[in-house]
N, C-alpha and C. Protein backbone atom coordinates (compact mmCIF):
# COMPACT_ATOMS: atom_id res chain seq x y z
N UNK A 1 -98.70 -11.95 102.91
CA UNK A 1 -97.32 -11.56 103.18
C UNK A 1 -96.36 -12.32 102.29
N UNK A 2 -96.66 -13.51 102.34
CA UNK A 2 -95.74 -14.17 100.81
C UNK A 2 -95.78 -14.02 99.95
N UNK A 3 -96.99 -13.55 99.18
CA UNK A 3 -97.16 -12.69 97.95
C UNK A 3 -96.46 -11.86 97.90
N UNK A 4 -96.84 -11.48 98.70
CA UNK A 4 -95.90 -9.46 98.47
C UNK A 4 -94.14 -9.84 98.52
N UNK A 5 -93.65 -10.70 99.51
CA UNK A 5 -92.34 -11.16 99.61
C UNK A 5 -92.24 -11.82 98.19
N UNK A 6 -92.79 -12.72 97.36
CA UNK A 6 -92.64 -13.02 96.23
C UNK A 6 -92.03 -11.88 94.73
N UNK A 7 -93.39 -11.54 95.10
CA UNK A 7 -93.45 -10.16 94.21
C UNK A 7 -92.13 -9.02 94.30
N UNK A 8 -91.22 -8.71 95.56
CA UNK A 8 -90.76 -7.68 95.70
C UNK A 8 -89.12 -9.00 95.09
N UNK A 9 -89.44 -9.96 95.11
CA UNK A 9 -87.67 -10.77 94.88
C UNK A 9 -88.10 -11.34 93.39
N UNK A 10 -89.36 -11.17 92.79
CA UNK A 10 -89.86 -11.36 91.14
C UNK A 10 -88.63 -11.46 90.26
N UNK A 11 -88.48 -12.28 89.45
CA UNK A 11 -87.38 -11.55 88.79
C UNK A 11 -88.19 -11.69 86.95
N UNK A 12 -88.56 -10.43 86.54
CA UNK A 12 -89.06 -9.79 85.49
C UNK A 12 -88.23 -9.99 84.44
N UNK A 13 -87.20 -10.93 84.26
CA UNK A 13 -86.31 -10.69 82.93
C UNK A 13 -86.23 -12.11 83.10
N UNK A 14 -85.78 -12.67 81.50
CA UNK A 14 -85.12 -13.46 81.06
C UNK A 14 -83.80 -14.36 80.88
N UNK A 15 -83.84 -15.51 81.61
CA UNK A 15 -82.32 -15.74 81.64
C UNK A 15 -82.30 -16.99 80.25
N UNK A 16 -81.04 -16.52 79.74
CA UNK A 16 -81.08 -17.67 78.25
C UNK A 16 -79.61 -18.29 78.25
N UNK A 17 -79.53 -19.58 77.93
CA UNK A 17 -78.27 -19.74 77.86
C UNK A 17 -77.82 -19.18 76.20
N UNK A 18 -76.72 -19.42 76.08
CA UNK A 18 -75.84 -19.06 74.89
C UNK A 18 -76.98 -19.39 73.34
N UNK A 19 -77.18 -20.48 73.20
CA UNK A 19 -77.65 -20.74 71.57
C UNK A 19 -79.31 -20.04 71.88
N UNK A 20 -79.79 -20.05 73.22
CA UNK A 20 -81.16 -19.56 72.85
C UNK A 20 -81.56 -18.06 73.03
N UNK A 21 -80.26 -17.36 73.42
CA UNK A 21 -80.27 -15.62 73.29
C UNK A 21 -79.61 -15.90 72.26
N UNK A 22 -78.90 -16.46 70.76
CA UNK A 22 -78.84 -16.24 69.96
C UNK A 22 -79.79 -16.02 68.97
N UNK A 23 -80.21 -17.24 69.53
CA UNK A 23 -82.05 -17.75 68.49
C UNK A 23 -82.71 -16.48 68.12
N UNK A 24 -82.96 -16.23 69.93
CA UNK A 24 -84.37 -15.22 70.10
C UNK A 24 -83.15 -14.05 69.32
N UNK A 25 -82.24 -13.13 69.59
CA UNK A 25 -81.76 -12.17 69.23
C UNK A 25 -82.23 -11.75 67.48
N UNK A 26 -81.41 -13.33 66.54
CA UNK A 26 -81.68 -12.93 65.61
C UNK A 26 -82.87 -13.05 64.94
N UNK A 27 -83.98 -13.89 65.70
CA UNK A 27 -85.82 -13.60 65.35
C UNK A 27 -86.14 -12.50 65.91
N UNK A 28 -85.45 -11.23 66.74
CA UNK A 28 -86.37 -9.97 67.02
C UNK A 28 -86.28 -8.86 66.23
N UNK A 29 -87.25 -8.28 65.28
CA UNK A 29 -86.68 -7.60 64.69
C UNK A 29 -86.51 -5.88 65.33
N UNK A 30 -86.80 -5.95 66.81
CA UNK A 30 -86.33 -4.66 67.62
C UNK A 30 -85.50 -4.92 68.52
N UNK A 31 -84.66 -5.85 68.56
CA UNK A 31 -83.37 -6.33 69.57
C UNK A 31 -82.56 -5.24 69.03
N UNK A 32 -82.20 -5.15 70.68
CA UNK A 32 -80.87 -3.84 71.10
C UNK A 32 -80.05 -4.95 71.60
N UNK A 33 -78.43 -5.43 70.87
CA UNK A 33 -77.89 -5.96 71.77
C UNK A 33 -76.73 -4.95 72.45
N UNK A 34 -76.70 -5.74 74.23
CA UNK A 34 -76.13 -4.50 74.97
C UNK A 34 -74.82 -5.23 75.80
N UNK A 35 -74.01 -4.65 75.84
CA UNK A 35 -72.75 -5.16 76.68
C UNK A 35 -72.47 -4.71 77.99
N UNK A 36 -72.75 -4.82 78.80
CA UNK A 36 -72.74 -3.88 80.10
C UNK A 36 -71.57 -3.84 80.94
N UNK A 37 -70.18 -4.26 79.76
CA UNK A 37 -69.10 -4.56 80.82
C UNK A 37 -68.30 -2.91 80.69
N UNK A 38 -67.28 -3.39 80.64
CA UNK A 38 -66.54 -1.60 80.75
C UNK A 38 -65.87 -1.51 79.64
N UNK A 39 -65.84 -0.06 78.93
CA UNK A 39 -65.25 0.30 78.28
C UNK A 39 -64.07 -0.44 77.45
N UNK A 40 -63.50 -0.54 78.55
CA UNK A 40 -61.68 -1.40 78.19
C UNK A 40 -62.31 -2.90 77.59
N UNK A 41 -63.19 -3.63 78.63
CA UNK A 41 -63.83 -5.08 78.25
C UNK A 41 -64.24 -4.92 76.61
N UNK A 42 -65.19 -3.65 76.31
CA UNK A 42 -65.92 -4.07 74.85
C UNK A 42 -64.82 -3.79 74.13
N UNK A 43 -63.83 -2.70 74.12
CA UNK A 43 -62.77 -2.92 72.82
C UNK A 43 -61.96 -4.04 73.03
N UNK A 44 -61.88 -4.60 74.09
CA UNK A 44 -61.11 -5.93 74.11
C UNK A 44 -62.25 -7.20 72.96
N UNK A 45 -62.94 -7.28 73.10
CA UNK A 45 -63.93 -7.89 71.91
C UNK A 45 -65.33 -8.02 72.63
N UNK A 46 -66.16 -8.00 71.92
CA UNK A 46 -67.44 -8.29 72.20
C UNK A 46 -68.19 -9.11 71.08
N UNK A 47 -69.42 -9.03 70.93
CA UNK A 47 -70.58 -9.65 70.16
C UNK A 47 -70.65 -8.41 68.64
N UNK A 48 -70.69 -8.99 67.91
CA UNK A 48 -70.82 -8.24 66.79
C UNK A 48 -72.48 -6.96 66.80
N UNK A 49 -72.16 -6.27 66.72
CA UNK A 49 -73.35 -4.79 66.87
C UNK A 49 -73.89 -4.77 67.84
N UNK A 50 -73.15 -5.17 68.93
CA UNK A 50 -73.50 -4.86 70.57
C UNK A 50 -73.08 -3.14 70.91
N UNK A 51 -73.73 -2.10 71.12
CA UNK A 51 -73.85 -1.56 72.01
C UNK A 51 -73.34 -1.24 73.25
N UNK A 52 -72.24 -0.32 73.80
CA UNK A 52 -71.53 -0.54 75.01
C UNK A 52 -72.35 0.68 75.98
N UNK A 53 -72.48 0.22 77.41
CA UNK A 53 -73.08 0.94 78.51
C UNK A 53 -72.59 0.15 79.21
N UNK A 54 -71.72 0.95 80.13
CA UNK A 54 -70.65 0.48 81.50
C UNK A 54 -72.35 0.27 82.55
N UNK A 55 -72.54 -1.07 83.12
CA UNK A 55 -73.60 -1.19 84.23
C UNK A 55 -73.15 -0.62 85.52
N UNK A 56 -71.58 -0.49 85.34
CA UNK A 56 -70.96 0.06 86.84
C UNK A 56 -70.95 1.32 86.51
N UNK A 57 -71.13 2.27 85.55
CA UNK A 57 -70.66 3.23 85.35
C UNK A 57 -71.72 4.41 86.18
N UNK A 58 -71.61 5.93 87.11
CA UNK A 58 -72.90 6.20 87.76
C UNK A 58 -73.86 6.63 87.12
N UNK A 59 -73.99 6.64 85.27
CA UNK A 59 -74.77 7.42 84.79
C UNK A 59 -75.75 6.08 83.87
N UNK A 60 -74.98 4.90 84.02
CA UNK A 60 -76.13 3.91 83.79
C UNK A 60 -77.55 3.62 83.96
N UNK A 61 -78.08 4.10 85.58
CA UNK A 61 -79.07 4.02 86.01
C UNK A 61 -80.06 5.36 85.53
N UNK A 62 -79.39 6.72 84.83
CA UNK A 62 -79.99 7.14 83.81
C UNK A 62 -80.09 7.09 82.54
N UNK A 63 -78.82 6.12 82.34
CA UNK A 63 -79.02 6.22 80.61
C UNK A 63 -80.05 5.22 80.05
N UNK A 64 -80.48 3.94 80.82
CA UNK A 64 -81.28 3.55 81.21
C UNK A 64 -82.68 4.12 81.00
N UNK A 65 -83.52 4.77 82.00
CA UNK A 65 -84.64 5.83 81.71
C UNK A 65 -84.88 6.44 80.57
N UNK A 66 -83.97 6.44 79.57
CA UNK A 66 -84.20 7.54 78.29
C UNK A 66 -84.23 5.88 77.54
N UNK A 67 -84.53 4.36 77.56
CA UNK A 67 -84.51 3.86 76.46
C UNK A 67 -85.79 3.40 76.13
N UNK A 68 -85.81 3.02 74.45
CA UNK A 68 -86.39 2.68 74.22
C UNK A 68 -87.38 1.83 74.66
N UNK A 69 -88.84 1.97 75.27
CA UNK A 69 -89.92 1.01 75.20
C UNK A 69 -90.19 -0.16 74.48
N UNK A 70 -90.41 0.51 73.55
CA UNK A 70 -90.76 -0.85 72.45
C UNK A 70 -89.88 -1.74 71.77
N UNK A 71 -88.53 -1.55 72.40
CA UNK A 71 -87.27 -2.81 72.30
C UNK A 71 -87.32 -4.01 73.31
N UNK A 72 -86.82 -4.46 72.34
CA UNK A 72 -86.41 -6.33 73.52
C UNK A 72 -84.44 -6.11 73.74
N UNK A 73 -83.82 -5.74 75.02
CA UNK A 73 -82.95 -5.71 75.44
C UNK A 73 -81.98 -6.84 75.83
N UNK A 74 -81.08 -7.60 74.69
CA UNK A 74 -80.49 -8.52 75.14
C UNK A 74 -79.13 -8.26 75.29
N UNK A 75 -79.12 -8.68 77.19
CA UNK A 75 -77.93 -7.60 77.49
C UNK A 75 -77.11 -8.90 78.09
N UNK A 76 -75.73 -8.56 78.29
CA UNK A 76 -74.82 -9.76 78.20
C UNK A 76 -73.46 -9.22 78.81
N UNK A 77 -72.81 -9.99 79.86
CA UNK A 77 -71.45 -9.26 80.63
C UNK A 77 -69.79 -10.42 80.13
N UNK A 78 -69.21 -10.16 81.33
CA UNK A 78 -68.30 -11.38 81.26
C UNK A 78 -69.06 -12.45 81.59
N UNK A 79 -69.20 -12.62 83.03
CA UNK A 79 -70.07 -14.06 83.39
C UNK A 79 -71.62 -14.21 83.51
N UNK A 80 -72.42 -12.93 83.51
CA UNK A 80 -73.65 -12.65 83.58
C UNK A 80 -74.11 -12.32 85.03
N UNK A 81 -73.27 -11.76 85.73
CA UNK A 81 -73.42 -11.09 87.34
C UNK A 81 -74.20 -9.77 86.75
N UNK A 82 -72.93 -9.32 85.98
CA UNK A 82 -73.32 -7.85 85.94
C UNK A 82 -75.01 -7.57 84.94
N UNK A 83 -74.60 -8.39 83.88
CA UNK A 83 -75.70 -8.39 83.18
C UNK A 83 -77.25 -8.75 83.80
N UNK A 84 -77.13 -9.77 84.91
CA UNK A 84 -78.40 -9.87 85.86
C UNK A 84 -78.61 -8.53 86.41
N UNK A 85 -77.87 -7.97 86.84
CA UNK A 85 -77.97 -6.95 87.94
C UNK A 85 -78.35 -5.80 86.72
N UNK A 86 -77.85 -5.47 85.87
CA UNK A 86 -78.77 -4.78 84.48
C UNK A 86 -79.90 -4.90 84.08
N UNK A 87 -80.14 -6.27 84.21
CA UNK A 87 -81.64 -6.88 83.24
C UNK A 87 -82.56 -6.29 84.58
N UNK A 88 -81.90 -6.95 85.96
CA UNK A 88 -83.53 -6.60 87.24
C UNK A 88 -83.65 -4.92 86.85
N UNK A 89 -82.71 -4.08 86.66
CA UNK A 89 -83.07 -2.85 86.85
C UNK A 89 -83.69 -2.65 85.76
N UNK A 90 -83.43 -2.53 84.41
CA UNK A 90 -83.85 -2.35 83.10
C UNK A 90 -85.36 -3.11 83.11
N UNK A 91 -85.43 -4.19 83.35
CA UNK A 91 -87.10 -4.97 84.14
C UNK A 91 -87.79 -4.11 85.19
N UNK A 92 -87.19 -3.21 86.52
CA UNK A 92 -88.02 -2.36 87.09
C UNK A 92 -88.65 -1.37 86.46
N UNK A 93 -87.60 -1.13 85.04
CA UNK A 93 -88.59 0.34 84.79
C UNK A 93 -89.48 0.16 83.45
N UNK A 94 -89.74 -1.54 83.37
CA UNK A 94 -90.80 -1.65 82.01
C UNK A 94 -89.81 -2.17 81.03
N UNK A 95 -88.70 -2.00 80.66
CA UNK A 95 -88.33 -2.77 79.53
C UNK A 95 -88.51 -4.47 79.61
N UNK A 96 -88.49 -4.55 78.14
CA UNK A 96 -88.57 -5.81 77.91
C UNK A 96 -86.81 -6.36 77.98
N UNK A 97 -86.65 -7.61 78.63
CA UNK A 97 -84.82 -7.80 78.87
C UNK A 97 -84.59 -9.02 78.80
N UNK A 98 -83.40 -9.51 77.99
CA UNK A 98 -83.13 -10.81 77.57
C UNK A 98 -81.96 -11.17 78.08
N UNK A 99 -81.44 -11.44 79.71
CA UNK A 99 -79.87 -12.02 80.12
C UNK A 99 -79.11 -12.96 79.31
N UNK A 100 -77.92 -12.74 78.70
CA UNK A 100 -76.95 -14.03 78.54
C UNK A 100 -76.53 -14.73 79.49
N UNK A 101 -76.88 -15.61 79.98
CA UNK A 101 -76.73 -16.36 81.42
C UNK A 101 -75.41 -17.24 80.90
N UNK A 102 -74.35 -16.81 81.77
CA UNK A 102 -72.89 -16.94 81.87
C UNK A 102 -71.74 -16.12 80.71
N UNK A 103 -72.89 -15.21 80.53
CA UNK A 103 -72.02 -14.15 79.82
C UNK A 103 -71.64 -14.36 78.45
N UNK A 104 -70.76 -13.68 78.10
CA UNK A 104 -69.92 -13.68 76.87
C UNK A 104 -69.30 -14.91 76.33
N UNK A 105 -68.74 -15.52 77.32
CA UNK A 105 -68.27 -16.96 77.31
C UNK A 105 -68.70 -17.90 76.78
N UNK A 106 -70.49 -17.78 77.02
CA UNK A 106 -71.33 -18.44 77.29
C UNK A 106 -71.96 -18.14 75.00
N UNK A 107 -71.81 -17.29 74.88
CA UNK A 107 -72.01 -17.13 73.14
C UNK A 107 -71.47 -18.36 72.32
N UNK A 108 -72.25 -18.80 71.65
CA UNK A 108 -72.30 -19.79 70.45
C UNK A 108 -71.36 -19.16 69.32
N UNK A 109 -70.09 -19.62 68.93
CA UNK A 109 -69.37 -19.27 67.69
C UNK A 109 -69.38 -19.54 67.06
């Protein structure tokens, strides 16, 4: 029964602080980087060749399903709420997923 309770609260993704989702980002040579904040957030600024997909948005949890397999997903919010809550789902369905743990903030300049 603790197994299985283990297993079902697993958490399948990666949490990195700032310089070591930089590291790994620019050693992958199939990194998708992803912004999962909203629309308004990524033209306000983001990470240079980040990718925008609203995680709140309702068509996330399919746009999702159509991605790439054989990518490493390093996905990144304001504080890294949203981006956790991206990486567990994007981790349920097999991707490989790399959190910015404390977000955007949290990026090496």
């Amino acid at each position: 029964m603790i197994k299985l309770l283990q297993n079902l609260f697993k958490k399948n993704y990666e949490d990195c602080d700032g310089q070591e989702f930089k590291t790994k980002l620019k050693e992958n040579a199939n990194a998708v980087l992803l912004d999962v904040r909203s629309a308004s957030e990524f033209k306000s600024g983001t990470i240079k060749g980040a990718k925008n997909s609203n995680m709140l948005s309702p068509s996330f949890s399919s746009e999702i399903t159509t991605m790439d397999p054989t990518k490493t997903y390093f996905v990144f919010c304001r504080s890294g709420a949203r981006s956790g809550t991206a990486a567990n789902m994007m981790s349920k369905l097999g991707l490989k997923v790399i959190n910015l743990k404390g977000g955007i903030s949290a990026w090496p300049r």
